[in-house]
PDB file of N, CA and C in Angstrom:
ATOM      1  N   UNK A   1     165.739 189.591 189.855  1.00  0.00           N
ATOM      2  CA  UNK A   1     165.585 191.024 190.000  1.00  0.00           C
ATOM      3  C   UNK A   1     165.801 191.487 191.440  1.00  0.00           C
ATOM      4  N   UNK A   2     164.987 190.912 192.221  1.00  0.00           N
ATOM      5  CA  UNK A   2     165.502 191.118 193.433  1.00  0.00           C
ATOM      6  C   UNK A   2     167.084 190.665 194.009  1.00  0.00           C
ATOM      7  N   UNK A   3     167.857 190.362 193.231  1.00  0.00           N
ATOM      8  CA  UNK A   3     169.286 190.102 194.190  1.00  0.00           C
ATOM      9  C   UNK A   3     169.944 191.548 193.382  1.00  0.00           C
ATOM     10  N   UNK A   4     169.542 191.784 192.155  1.00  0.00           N
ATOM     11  CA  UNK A   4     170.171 192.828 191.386  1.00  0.00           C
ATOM     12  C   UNK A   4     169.693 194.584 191.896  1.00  0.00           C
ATOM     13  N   UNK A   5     168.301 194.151 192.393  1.00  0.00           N
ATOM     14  CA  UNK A   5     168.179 195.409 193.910  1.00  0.00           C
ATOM     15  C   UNK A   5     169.231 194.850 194.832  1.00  0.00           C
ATOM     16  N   UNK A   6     169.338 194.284 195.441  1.00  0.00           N
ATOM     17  CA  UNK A   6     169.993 194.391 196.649  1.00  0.00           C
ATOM     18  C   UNK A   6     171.611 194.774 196.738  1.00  0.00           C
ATOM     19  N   UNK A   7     171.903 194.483 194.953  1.00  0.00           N
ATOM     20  CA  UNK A   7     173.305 194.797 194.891  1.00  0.00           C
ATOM     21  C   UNK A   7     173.272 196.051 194.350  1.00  0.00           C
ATOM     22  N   UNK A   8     172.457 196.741 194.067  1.00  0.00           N
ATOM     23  CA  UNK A   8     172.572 198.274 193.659  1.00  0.00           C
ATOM     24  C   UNK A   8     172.649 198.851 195.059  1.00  0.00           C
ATOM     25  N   UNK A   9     171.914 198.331 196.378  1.00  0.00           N
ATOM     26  CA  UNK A   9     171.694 198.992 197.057  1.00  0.00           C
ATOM     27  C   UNK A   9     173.431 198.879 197.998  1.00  0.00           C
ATOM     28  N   UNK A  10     173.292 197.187 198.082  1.00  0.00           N
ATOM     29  CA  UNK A  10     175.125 197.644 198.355  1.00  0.00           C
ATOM     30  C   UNK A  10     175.987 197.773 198.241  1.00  0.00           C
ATOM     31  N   UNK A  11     176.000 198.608 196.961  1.00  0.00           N
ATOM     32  CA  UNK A  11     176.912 199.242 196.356  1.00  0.00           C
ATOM     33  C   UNK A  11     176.786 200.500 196.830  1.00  0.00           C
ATOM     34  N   UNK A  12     175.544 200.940 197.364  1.00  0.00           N
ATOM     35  CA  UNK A  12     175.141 202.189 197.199  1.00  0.00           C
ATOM     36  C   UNK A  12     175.696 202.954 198.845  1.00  0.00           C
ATOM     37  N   UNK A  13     175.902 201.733 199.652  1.00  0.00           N
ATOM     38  CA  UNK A  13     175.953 201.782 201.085  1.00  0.00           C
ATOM     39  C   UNK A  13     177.634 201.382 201.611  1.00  0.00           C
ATOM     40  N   UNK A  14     177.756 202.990 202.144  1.00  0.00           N
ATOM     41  CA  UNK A  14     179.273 202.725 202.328  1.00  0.00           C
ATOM     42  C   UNK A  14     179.734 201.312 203.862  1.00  0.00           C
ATOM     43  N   UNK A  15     181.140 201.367 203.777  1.00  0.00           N
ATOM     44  CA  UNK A  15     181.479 200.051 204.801  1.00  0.00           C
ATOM     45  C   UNK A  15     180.624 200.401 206.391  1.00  0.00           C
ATOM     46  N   UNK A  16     181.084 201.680 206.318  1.00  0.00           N
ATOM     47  CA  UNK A  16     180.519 201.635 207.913  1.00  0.00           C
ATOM     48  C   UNK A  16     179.018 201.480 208.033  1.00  0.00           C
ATOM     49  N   UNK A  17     178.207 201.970 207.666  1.00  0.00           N
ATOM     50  CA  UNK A  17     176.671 201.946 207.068  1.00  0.00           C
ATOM     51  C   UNK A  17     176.668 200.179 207.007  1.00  0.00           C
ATOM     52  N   UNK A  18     177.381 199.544 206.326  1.00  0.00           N
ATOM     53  CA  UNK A  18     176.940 197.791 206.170  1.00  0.00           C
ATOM     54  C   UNK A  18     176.966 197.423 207.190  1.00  0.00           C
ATOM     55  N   UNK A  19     178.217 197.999 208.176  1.00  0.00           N
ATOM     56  CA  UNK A  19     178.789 197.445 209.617  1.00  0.00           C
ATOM     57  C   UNK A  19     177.208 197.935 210.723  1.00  0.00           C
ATOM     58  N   UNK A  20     177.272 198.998 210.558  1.00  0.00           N
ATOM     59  CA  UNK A  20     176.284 199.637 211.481  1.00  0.00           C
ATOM     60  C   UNK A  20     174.814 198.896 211.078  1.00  0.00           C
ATOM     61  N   UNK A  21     174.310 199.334 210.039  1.00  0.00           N
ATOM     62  CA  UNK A  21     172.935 199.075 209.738  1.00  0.00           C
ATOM     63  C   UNK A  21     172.777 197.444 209.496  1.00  0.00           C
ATOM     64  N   UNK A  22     173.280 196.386 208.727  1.00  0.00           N
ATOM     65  CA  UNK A  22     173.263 195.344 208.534  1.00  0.00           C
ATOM     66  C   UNK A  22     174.031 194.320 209.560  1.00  0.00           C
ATOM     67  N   UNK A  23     174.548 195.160 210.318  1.00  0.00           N
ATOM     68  CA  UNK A  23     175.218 194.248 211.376  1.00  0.00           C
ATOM     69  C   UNK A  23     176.068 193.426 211.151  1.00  0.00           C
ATOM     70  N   UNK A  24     177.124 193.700 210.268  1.00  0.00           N
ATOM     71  CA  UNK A  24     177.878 192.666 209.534  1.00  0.00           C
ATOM     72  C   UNK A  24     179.482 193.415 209.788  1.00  0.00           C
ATOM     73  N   UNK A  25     180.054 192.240 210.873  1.00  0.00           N
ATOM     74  CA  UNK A  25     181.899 192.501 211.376  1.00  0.00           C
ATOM     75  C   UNK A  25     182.994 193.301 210.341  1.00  0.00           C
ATOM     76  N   UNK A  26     183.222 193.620 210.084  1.00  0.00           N
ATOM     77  CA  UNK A  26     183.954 194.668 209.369  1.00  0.00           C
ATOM     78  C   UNK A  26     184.603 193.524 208.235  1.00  0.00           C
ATOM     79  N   UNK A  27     185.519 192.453 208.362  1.00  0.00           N
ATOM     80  CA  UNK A  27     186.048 191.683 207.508  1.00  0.00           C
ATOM     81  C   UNK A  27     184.747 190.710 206.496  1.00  0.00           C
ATOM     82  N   UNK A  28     183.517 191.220 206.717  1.00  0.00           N
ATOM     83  CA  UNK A  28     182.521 190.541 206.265  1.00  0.00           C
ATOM     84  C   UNK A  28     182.063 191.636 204.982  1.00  0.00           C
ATOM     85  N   UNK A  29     181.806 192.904 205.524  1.00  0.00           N
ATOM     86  CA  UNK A  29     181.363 194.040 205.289  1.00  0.00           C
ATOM     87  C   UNK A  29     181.952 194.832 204.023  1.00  0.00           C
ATOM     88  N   UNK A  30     183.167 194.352 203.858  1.00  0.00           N
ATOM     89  CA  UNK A  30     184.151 194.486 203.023  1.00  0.00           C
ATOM     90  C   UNK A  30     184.012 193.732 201.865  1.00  0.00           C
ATOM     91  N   UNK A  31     183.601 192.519 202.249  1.00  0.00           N
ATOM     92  CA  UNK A  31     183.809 191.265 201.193  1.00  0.00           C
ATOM     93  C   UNK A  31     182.372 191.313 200.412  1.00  0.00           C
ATOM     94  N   UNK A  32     181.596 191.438 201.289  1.00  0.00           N
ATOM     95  CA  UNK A  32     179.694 191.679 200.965  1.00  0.00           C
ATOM     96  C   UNK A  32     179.669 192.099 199.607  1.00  0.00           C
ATOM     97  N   UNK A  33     179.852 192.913 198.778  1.00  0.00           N
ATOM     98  CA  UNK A  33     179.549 193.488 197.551  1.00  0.00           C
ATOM     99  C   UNK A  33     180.098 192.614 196.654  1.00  0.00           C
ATOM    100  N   UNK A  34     181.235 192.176 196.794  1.00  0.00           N
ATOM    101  CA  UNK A  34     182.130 191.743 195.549  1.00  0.00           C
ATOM    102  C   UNK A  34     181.428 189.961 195.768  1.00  0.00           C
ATOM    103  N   UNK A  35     181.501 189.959 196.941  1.00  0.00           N
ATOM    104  CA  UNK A  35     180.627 188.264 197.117  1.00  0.00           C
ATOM    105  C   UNK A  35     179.257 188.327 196.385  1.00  0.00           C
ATOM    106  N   UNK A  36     178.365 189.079 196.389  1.00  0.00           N
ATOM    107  CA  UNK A  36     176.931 189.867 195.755  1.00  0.00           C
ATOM    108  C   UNK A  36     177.234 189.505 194.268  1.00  0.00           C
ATOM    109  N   UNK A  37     178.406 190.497 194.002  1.00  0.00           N
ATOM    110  CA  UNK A  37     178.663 190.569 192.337  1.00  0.00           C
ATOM    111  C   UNK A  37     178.381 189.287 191.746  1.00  0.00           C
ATOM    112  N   UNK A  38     179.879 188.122 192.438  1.00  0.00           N
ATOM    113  CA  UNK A  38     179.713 186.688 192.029  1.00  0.00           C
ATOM    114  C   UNK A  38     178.455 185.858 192.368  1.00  0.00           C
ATOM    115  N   UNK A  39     177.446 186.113 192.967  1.00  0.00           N
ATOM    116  CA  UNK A  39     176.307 185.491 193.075  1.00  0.00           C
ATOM    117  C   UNK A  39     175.581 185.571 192.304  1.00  0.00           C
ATOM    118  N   UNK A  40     175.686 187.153 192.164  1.00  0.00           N
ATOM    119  CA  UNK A  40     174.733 187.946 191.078  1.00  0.00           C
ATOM    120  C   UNK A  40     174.959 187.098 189.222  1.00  0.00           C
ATOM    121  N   UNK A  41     176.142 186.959 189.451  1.00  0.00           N
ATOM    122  CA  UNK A  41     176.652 186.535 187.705  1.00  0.00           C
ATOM    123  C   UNK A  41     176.524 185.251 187.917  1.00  0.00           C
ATOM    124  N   UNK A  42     176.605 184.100 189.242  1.00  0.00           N
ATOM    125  CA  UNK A  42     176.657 182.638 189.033  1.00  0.00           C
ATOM    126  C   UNK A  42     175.067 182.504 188.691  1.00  0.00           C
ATOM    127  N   UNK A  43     174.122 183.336 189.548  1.00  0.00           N
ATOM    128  CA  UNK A  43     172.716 183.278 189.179  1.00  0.00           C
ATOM    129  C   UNK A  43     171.987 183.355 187.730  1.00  0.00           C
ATOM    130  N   UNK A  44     172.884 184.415 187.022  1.00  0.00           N
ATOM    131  CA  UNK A  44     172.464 184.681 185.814  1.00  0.00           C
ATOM    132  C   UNK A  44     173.133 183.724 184.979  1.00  0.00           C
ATOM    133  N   UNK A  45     174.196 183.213 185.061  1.00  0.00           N
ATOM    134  CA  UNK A  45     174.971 182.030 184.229  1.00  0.00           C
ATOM    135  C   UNK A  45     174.041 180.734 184.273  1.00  0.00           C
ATOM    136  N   UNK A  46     173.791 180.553 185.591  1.00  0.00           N
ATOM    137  CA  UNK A  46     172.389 179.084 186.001  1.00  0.00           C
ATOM    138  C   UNK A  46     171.335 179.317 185.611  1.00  0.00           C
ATOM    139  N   UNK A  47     170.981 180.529 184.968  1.00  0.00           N
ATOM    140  CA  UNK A  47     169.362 180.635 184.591  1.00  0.00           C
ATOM    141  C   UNK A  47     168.162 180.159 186.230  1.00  0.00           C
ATOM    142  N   UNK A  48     168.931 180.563 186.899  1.00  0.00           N
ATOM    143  CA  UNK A  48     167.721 179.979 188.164  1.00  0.00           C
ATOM    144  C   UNK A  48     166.832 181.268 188.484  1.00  0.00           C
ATOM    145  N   UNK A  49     165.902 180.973 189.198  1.00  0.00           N
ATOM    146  CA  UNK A  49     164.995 181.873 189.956  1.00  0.00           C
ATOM    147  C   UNK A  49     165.338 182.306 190.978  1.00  0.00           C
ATOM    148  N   UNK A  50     165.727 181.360 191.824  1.00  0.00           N
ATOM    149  CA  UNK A  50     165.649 181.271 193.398  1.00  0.00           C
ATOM    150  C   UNK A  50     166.989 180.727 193.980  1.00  0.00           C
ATOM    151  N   UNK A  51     167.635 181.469 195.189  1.00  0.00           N
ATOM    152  CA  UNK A  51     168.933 181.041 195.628  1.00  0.00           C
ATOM    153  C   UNK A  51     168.447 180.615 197.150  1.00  0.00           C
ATOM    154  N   UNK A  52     168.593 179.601 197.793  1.00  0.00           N
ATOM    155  CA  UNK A  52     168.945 179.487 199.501  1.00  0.00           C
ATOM    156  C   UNK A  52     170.060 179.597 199.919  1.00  0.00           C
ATOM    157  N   UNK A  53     170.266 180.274 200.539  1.00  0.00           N
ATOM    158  CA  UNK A  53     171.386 180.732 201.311  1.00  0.00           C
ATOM    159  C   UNK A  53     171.356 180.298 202.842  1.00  0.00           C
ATOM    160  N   UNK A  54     171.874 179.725 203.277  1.00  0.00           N
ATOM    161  CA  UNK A  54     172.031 179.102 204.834  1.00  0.00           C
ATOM    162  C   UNK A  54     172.658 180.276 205.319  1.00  0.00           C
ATOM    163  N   UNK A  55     171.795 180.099 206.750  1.00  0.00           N
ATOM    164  CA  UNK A  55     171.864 180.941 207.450  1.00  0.00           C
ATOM    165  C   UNK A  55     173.118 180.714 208.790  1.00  0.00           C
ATOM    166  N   UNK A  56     173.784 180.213 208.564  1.00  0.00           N
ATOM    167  CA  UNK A  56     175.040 179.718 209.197  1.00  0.00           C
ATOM    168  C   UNK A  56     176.573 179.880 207.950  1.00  0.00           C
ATOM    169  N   UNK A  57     177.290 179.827 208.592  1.00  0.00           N
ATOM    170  CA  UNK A  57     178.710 179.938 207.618  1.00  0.00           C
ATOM    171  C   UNK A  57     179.142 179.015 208.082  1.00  0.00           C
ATOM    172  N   UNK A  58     180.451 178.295 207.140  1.00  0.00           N
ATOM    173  CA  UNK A  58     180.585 176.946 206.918  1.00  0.00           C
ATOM    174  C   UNK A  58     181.193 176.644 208.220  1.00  0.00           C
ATOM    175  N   UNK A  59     182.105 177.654 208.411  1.00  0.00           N
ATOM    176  CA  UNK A  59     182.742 177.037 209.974  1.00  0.00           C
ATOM    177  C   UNK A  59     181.917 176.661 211.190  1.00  0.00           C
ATOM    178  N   UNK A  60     180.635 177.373 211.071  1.00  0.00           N
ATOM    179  CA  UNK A  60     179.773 177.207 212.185  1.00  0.00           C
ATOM    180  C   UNK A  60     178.951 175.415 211.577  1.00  0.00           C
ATOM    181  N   UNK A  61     179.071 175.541 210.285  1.00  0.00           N
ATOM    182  CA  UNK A  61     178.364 174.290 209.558  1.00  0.00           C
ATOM    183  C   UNK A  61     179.054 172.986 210.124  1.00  0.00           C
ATOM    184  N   UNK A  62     180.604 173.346 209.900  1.00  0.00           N
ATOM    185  CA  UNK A  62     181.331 172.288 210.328  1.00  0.00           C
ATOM    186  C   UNK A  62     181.675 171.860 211.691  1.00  0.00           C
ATOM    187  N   UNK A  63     181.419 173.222 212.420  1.00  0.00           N
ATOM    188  CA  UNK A  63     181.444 172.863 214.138  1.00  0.00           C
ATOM    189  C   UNK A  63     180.032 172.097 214.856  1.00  0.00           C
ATOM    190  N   UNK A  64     179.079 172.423 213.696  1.00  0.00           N
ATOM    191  CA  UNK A  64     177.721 171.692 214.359  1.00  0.00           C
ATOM    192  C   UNK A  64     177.894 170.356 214.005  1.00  0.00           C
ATOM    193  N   UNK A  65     178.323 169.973 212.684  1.00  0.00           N
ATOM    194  CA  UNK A  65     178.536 168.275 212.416  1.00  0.00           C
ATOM    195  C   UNK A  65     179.799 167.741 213.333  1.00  0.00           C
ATOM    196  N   UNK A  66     181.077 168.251 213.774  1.00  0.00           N
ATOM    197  CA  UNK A  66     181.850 167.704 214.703  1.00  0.00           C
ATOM    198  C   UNK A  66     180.760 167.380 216.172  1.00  0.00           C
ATOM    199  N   UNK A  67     180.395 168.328 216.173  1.00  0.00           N
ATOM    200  CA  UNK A  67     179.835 168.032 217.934  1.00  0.00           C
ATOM    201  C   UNK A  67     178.503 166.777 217.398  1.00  0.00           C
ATOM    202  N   UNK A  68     177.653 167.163 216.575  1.00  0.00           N
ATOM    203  CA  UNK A  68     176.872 165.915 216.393  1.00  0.00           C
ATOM    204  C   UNK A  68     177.552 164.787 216.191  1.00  0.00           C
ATOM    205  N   UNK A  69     178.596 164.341 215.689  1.00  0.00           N
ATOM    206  CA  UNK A  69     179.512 163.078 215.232  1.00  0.00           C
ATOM    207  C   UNK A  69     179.989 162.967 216.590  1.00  0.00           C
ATOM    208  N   UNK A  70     180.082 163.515 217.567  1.00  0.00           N
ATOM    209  CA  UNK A  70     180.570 163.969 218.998  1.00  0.00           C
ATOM    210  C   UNK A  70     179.763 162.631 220.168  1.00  0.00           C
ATOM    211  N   UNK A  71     178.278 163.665 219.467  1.00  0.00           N
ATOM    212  CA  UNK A  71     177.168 162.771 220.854  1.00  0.00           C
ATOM    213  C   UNK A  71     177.260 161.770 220.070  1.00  0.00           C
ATOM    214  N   UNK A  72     177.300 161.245 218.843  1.00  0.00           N
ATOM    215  CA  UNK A  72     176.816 160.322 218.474  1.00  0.00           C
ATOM    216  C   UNK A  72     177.446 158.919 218.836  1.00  0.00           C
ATOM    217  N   UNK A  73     179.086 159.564 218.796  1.00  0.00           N
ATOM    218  CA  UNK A  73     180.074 158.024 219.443  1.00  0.00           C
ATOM    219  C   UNK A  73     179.682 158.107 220.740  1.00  0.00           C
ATOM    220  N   UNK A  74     179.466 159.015 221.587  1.00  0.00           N
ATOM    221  CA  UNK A  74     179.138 158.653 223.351  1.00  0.00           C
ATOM    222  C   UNK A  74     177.673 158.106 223.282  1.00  0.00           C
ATOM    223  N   UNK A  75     176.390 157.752 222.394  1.00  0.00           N
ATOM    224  CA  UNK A  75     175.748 157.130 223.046  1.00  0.00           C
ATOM    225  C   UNK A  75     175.872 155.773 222.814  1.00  0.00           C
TER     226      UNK A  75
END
């Protein structure tokens, strides 16, 4: 119920409003709703309760495991 508020609400909230108020880069801001939608329907297809969502995006995911694989051959 609560992800199905949050997608009424950004739906409800035009691009610049996502950009401004949610702080989210314009090529993000754009994608936000329709990314929502498919969460919204993979959630209800899984029968789950609860989603975690990492708070990093994958490129930042994958730049933190290069640099750890990094120190790890120099010690």
């Amino acid at each position: 119920e609560e992800l199905k508020g949050l997608l009424k609400k950004l739906r409800a909230t035009s691009m610049e409003d996502r950009i401004h108020d949610l702080r989210l880069r314009p090529d993000r801001a754009d994608v936000i709703v329709p990314a929502a939608i498919v969460l919204h329907k993979i959630v209800q297809q899984a029968g789950v309760d609860e989603v975690v969502i990492p708070g990093i995006g994958l490129k930042d995911g994958v730049l933190l495991e290069l640099l750890s694989q990094l120190r790890d051959r120099e010690k």
